[in-house]
Protein backbone atom coordinates (compact mmCIF):
# COMPACT_ATOMS: atom_id res chain seq x y z
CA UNK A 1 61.04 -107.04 -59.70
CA UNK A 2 59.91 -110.25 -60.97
CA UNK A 3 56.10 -109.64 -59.64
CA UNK A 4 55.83 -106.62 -61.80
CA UNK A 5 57.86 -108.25 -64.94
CA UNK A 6 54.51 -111.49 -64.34
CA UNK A 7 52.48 -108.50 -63.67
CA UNK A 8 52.99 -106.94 -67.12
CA UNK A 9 53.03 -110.06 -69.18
CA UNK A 10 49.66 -110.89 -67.72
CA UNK A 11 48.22 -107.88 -68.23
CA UNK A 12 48.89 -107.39 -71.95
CA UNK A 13 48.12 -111.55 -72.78
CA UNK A 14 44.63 -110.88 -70.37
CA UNK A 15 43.91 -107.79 -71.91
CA UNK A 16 44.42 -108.73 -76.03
CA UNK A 17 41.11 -110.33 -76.63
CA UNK A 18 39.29 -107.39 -74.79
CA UNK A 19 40.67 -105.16 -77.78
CA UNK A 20 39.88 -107.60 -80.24
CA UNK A 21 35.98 -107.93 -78.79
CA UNK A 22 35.50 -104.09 -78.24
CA UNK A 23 37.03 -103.10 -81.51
CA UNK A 24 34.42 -105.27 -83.74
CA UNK A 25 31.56 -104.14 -81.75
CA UNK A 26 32.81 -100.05 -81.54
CA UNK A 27 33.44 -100.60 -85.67
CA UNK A 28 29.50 -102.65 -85.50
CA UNK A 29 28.17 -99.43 -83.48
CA UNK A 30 29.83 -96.29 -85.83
CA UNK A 31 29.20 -98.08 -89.20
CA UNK A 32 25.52 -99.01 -88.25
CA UNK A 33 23.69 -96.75 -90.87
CA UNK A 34 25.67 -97.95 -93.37
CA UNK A 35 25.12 -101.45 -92.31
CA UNK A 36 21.67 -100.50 -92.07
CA UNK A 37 21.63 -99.96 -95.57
CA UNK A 38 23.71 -102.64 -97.08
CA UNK A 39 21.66 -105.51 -95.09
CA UNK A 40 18.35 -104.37 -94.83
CA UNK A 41 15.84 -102.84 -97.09
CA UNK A 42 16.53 -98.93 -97.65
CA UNK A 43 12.43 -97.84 -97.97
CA UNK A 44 12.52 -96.95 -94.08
CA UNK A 45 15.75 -95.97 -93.00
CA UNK A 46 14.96 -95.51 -89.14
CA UNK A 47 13.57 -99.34 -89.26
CA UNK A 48 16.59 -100.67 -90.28
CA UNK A 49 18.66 -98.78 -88.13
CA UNK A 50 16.62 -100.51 -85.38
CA UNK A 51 16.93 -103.52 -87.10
CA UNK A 52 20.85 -103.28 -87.45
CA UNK A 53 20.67 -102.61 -84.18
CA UNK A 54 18.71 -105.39 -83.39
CA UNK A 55 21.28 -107.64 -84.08
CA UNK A 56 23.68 -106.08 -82.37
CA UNK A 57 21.46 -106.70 -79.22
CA UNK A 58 21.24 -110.41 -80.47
CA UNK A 59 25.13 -110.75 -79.87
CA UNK A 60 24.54 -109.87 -75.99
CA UNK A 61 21.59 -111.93 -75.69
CA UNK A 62 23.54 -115.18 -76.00
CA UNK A 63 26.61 -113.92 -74.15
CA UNK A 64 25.13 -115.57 -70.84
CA UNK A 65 25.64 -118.88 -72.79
CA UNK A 66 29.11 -118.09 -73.38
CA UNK A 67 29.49 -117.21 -69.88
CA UNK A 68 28.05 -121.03 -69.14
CA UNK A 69 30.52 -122.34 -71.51
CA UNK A 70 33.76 -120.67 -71.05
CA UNK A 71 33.05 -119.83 -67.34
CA UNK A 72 32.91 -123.84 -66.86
CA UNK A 73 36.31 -124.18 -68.62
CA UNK A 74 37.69 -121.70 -66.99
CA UNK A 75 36.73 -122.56 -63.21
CA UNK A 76 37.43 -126.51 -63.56
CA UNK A 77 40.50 -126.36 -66.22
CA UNK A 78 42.32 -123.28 -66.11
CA UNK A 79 41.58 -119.34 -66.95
CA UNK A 80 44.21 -119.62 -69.33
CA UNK A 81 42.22 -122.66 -71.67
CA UNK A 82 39.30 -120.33 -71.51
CA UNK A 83 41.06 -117.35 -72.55
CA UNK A 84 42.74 -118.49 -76.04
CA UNK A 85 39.37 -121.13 -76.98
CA UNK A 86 37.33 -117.23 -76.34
CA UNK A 87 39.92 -114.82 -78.51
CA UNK A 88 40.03 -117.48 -81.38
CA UNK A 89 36.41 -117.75 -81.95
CA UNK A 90 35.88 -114.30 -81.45
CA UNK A 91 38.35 -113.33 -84.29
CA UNK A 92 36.93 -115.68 -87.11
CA UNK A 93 33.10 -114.25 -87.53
CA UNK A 94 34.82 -110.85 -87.35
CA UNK A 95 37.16 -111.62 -89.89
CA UNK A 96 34.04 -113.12 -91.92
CA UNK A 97 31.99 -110.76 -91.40
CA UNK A 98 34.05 -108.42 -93.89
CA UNK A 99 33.39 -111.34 -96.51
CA UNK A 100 29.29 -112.01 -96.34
CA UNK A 101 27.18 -111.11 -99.34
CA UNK A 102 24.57 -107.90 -99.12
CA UNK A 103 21.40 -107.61 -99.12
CA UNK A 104 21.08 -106.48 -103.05
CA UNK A 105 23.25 -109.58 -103.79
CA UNK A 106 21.02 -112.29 -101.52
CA UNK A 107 18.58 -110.26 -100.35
CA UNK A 108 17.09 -111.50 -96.44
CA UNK A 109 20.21 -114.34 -96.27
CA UNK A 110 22.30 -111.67 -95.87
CA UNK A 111 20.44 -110.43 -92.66
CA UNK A 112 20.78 -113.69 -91.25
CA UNK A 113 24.27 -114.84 -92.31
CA UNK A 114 25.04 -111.55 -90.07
CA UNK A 115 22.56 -112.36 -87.25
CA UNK A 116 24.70 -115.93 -87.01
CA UNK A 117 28.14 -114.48 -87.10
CA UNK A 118 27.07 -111.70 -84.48
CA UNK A 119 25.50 -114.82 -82.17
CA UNK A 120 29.00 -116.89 -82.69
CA UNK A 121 30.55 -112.93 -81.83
CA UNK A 122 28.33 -112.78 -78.74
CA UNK A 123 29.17 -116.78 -77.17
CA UNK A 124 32.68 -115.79 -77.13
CA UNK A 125 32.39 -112.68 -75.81
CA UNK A 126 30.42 -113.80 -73.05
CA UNK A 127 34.06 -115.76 -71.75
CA UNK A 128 36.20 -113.01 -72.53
CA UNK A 129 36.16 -109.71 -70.58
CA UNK A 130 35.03 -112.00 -67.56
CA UNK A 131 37.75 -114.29 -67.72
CA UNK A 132 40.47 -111.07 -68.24
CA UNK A 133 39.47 -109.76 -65.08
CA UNK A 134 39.43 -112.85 -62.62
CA UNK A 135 43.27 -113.80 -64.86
CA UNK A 136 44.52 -110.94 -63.48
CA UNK A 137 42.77 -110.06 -60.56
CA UNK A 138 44.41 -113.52 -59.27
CA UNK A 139 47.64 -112.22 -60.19
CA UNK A 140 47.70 -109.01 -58.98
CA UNK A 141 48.61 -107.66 -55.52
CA UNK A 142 45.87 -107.19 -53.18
CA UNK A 143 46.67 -103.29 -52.83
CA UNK A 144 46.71 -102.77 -56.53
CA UNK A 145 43.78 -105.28 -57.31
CA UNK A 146 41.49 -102.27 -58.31
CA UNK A 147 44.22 -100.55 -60.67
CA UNK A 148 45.85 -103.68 -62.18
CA UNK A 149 42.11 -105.26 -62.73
CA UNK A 150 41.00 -101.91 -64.57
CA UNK A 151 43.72 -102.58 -67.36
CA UNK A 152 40.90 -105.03 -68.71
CA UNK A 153 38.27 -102.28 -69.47
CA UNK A 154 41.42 -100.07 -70.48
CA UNK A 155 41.74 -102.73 -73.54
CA UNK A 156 38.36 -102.88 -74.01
CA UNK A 157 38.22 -99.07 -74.38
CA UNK A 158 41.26 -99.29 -76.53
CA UNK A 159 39.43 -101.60 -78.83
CA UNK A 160 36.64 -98.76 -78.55
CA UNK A 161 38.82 -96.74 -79.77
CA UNK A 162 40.74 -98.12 -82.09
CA UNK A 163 37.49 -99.27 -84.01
CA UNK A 164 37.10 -95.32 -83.45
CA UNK A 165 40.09 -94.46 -85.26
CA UNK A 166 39.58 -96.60 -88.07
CA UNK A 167 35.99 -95.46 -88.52
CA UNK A 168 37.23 -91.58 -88.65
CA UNK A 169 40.10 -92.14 -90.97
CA UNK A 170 37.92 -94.23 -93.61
CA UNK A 171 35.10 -91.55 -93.24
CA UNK A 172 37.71 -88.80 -94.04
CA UNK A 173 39.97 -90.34 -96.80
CA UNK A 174 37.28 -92.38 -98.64
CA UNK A 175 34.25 -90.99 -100.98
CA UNK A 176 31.07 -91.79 -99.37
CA UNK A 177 29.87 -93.92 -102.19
CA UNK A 178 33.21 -96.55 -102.09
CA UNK A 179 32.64 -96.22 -98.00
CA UNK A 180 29.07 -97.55 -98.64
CA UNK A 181 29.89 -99.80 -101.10
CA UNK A 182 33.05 -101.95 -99.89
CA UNK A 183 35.26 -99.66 -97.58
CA UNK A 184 32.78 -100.44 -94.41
CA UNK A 185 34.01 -104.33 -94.81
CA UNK A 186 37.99 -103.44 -94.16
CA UNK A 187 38.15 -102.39 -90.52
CA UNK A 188 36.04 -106.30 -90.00
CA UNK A 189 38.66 -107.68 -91.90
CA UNK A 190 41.19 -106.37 -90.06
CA UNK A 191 40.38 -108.22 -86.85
CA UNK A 192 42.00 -111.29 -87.67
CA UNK A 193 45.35 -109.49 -86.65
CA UNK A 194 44.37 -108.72 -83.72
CA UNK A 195 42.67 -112.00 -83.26
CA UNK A 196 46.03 -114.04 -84.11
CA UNK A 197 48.36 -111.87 -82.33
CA UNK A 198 46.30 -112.40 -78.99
CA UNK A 199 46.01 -116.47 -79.66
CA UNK A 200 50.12 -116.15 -79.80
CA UNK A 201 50.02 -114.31 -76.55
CA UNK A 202 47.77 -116.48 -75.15
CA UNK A 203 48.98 -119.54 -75.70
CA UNK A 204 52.53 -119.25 -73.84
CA UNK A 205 50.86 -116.90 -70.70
CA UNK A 206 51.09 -118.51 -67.32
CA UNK A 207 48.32 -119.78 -65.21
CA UNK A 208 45.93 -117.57 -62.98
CA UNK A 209 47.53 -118.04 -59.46
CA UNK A 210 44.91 -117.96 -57.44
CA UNK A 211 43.27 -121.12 -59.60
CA UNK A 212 46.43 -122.67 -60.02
CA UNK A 213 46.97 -123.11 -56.52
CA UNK A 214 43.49 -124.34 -55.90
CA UNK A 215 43.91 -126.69 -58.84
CA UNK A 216 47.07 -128.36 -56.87
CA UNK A 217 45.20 -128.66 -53.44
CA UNK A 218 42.18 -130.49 -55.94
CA UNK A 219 39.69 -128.07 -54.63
CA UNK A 220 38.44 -127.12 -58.34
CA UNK A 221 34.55 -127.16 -58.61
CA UNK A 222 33.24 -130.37 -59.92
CA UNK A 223 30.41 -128.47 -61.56
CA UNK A 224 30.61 -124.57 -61.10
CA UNK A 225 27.04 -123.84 -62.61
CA UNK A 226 25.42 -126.09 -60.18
CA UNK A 227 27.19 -124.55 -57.16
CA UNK A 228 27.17 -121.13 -58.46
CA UNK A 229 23.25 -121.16 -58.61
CA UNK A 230 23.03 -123.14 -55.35
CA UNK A 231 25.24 -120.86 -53.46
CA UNK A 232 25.25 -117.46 -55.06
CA UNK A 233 22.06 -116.66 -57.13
CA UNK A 234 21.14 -113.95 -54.56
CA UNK A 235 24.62 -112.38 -54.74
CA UNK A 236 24.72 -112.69 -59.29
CA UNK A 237 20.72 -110.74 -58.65
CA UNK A 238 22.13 -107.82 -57.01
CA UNK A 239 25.11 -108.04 -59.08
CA UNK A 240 23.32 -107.56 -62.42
CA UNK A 241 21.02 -104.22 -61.40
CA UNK A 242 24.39 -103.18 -60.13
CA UNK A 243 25.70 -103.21 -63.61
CA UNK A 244 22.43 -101.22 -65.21
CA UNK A 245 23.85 -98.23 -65.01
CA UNK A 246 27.66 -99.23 -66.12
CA UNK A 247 26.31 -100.77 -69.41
CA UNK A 248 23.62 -98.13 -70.20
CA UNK A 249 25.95 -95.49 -69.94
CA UNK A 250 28.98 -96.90 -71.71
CA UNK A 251 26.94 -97.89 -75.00
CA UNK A 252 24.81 -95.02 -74.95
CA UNK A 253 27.33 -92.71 -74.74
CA UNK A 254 30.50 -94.04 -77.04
CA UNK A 255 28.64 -96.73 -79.80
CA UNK A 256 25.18 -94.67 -79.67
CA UNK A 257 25.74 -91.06 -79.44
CA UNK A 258 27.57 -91.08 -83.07
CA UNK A 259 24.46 -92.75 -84.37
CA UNK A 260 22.21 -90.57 -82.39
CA UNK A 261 24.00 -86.97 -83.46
CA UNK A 262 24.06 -87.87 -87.08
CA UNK A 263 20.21 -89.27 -87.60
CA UNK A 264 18.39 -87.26 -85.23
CA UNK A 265 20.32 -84.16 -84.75
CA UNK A 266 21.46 -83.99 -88.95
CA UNK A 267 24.81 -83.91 -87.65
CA UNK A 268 28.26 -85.09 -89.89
CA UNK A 269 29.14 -88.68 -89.09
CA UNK A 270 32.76 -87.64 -89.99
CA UNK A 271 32.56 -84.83 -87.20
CA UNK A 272 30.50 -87.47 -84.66
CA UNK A 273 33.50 -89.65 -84.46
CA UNK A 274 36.19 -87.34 -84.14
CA UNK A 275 34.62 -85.92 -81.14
CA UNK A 276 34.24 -89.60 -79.91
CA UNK A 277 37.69 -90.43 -80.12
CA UNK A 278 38.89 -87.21 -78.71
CA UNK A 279 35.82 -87.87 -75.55
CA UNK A 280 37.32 -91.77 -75.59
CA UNK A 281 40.96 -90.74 -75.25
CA UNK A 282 40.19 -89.02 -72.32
CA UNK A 283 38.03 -91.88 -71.13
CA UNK A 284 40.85 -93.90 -71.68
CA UNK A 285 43.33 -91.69 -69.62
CA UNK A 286 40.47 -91.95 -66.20
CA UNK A 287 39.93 -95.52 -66.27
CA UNK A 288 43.60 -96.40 -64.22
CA UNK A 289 43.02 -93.36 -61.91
CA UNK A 290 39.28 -94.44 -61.09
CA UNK A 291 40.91 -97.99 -60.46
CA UNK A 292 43.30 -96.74 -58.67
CA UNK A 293 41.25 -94.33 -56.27
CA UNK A 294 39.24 -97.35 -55.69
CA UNK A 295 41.82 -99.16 -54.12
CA UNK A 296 42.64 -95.92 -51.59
CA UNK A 297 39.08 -95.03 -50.93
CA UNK A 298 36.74 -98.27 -51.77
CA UNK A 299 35.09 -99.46 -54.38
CA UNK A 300 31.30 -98.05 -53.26
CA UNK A 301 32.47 -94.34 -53.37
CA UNK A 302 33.37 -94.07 -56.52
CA UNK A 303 30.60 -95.96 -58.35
CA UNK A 304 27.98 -94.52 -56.20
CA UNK A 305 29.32 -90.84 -56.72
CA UNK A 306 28.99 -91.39 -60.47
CA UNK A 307 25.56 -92.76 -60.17
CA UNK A 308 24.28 -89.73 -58.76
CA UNK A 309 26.36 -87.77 -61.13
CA UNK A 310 24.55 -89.60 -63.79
CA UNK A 311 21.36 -88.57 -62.15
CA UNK A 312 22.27 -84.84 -61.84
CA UNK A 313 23.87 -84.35 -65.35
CA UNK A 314 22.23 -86.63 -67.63
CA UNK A 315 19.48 -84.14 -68.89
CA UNK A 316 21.60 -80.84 -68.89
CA UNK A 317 24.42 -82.95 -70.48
CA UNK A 318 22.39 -83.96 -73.35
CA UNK A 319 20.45 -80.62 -73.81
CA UNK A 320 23.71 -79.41 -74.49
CA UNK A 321 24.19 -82.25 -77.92
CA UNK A 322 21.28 -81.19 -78.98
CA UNK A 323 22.40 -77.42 -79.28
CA UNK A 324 24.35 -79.91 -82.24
CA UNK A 325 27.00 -77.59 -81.92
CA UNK A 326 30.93 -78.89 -82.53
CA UNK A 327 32.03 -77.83 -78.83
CA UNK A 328 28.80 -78.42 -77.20
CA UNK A 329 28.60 -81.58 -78.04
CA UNK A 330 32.59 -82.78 -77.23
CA UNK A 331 32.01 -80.70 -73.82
CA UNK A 332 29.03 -82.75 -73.29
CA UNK A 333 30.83 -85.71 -74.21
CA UNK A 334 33.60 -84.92 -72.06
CA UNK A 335 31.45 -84.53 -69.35
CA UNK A 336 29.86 -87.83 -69.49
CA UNK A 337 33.49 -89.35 -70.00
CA UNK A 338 34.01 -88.61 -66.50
CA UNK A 339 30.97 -89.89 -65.10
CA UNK A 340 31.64 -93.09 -67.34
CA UNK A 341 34.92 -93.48 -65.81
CA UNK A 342 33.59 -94.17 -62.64
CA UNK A 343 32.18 -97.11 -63.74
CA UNK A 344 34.17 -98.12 -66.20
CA UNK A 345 37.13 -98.22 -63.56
CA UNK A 346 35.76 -99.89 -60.77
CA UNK A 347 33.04 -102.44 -61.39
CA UNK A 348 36.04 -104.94 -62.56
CA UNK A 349 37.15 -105.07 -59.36
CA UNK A 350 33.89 -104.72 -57.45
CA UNK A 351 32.51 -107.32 -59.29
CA UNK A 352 35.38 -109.88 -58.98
CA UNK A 353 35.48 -109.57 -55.32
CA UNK A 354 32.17 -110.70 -54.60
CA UNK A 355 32.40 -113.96 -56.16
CA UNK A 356 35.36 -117.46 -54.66
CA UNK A 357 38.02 -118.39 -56.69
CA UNK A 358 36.00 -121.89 -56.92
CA UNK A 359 33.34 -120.25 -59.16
CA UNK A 360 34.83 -117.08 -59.34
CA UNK A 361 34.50 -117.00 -63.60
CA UNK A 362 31.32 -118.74 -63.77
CA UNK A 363 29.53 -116.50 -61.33
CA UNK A 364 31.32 -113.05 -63.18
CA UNK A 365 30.59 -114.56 -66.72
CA UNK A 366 26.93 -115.22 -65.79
CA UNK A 367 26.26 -111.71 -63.72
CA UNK A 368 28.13 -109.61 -65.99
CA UNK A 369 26.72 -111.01 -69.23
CA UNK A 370 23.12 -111.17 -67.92
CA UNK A 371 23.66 -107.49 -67.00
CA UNK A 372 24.92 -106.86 -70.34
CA UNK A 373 22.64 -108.55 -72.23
CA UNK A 374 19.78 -106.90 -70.63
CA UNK A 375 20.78 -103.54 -69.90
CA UNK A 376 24.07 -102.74 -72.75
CA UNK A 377 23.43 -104.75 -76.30
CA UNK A 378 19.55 -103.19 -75.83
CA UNK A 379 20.65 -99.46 -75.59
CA UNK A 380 21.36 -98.47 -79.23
CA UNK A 381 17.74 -100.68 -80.07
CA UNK A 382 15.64 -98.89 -76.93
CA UNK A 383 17.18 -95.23 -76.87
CA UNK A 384 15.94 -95.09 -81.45
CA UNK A 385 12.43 -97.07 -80.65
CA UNK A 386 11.80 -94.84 -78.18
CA UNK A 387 12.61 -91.49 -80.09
CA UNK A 388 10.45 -93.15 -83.06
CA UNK A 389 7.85 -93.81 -81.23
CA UNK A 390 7.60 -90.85 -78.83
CA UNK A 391 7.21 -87.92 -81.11
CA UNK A 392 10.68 -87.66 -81.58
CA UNK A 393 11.53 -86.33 -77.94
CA UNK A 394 15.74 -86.74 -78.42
CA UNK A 395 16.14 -86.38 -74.31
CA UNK A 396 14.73 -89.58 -73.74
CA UNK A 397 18.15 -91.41 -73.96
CA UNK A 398 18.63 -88.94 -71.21
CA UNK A 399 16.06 -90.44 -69.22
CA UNK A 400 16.39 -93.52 -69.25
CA UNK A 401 20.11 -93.22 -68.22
CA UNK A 402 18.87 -91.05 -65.30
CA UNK A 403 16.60 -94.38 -64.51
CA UNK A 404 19.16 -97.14 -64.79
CA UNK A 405 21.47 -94.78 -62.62
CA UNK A 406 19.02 -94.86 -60.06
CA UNK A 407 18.64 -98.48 -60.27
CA UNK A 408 22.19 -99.55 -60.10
CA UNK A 409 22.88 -96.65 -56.91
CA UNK A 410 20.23 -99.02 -55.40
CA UNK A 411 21.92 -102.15 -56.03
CA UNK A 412 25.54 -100.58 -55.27
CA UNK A 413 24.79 -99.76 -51.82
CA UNK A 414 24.12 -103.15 -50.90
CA UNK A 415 27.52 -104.82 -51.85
CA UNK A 416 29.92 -105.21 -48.97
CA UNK A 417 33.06 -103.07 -49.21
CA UNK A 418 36.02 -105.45 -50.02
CA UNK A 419 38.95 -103.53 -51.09
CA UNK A 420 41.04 -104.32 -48.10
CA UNK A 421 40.54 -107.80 -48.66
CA UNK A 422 42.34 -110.89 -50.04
CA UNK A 423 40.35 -113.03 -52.85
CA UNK A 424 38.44 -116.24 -51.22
């Protein structure tokens, strides 16, 4: 009984600041045109969506320093000092954010007043989701490792969601022209509730076990970056291809696609998110079974049989949004839910397996937020450049998520199988 009470408590204090980080970037992703529009010139409106966009990609591009930072902390003084210094800097750009001048009031400063709270954003976040999953990976039981580990991307999707929510409710209660003008700022402001409640939660959760036992033996890495890239370069290499197609597909699918339907395809923004959060609930509802049919059947099959479902499905799964059809497009989107899923609900685990408790947050931090950086924050930026630039040709999102599928099946089938096994 007392396992599961620790159990619980860990997983909701690990898994706050993964809703806090998800919900600023899903409310980032669905207001993006209007963003677009407040921060950037409005002559071309396609080049500032790729702009906005561009910033967003700027936030992933320094999460590998984050990972440097907080994935040091974490591995020589304690998950738990990593955790609240990450959730607390990730809630006060948010918060600000909702405060910066446009550009009609400062013109170009206000581009780059939000390029340096989205690079603040991304150093944080590059500790965060990492340091959730080896938390509570070292708390949970070995058998349940792959269930209790994909509670993390269960708050991140919550975040995802809730940033969802918020986005559908202002786009159906508020005129377009108070949405454009101030209403965008409130959901940003609203993170600093989220960001306080998770410092509170934070601050009285217990240590990791796994490091705290390590700590009291004195077998803590002296410097984790130096014997993370002497010892496991090779292993983070693999690791990041591994994650192509798990970020492509994720930030094409629920922070693009609402972009993508209403540009492109002409189609409502209010309707786009609806059938995002109804496609995200049930993403929501897969992510525990995935985990948990990873721990009964191994982390490889599952990720490998969405990787080729990705490679099957993609194209006929996006000819069908571009029917822009209501049902079409939320059976479309339900379809690549499930495929998502697969991903979504194992690669916590997979990933935290391959890596010692020594350096086991410094070498997740760094693989997972190189992967990201390359492969995730670039998808919104990539799948509009290459429409623009291509003649318009709206199925090459679907190709290129057919390619980084391909990739990561590649890179999957060379990890050792370790769900039957105790962390190092």
């Amino acid at each position: 009984m007392g396992e599961k009470v620790i159990s619980k408590k860990s997983i909701i204090a690990g898994g706050i600041g993964n809703v806090l980080e998800w919900y600023d970037f899903a409310v980032y992703g669905y207001f993006a045109t209007i963003i677009s529009s407040q921060f950037f010139p409005k002559e071309d409106k396609i080049v500032g969506l790729i702009a906005t966009f561009g910033i967003f990609a700027a936030g992933f591009l320094v999460r590998p320093l984050g990972g440097l930072i907080f994935g040091s902390i974490g591995d020589k003084y304690g998950r738990k000092k990593a955790l609240t210094a990450s959730v607390f800097m990730m809630a006060i750009p948010t918060t600000l954010i909702g405060l910066i001048p446009t550009y009609d009031m400062v013109g170009i400063w206000a581009a780059v007043i939000l390029t340096v709270l989205r690079l603040f954003q991304g150093i944080s976040v590059g500790g965060e989701l990492t340091g959730s999953i080896s938390f509570i990976a070292e708390t949970a039981p070995q058998n349940r490792r792959g269930f209790y580990v994909s509670t993390t991307l269960f708050g991140a999707v919550s975040g995802i969601l809730l940033g969802s929510l918020v986005g559908t409710v202002l786009a159906s209660v508020m005129p377009s022209d108070i949405l454009n003008n101030w209403g965008w700022r409130l959901p940003f402001l609203a993170g600093i509730i989220i960001g306080f409640a998770g410092l509170i939660l934070r601050r009285h959760m217990r240590e990791a076990e796994n490091f705290k036992k390590l700590k009291e033996s004195g077998s803590t890495a002296e410097s984790p970056v130096k014997e993370f890239w002497k010892d496991h370069k090779a292993n983070a290499l693999v690791t990041v291809f591994g994650l192509w197609c798990f970020s492509v597909s994720f930030y094409m699918i629920f922070l693009y696609l609402a972009s993508y339907t209403h540009i492109f395809l002409n189609y409502d923004l209010k309707d786009a998110l609806s059938i995002n959060t109804i496609s995200m609930i049930f993403l929501l509802i897969l992510i525990p079974v995935m985990g948990r049919l990873s721990d009964r059947y191994g982390r490889k099959k599952i990720l490998i049989s969405g990787q080729i479902g990705f490679v099957v499905f993609s194209i006929p799964l996006f000819l069908l949004i571009d029917m822009a059809e209501h049902w079409h497009i939320l059976l479309a989107q339900l379809g690549f839910a499930v495929l998502v899923a697969t991903q979504q609900g194992v690669i916590p685990a997979a990933l935290v397996e391959r890596f010692p408790t020594r350096i086991r947050y410094t070498g997740l931090s760094i693989s997972y937020n190189i992967g990201l950086a390359l492969f995730g924050g670039t998808t919104p930026m990539l799948c509009t450049w290459l429409i623009h630039e291509f003649g318009g040709n709206v199925l090459l999102p679907g190709y290129y998520l057919m390619l980084a599928s391909i990739i990561s099946l590649v890179a999957v089938s060379r990890f050792k199988e370790t769900y039957k096994k105790e962390l190092d």
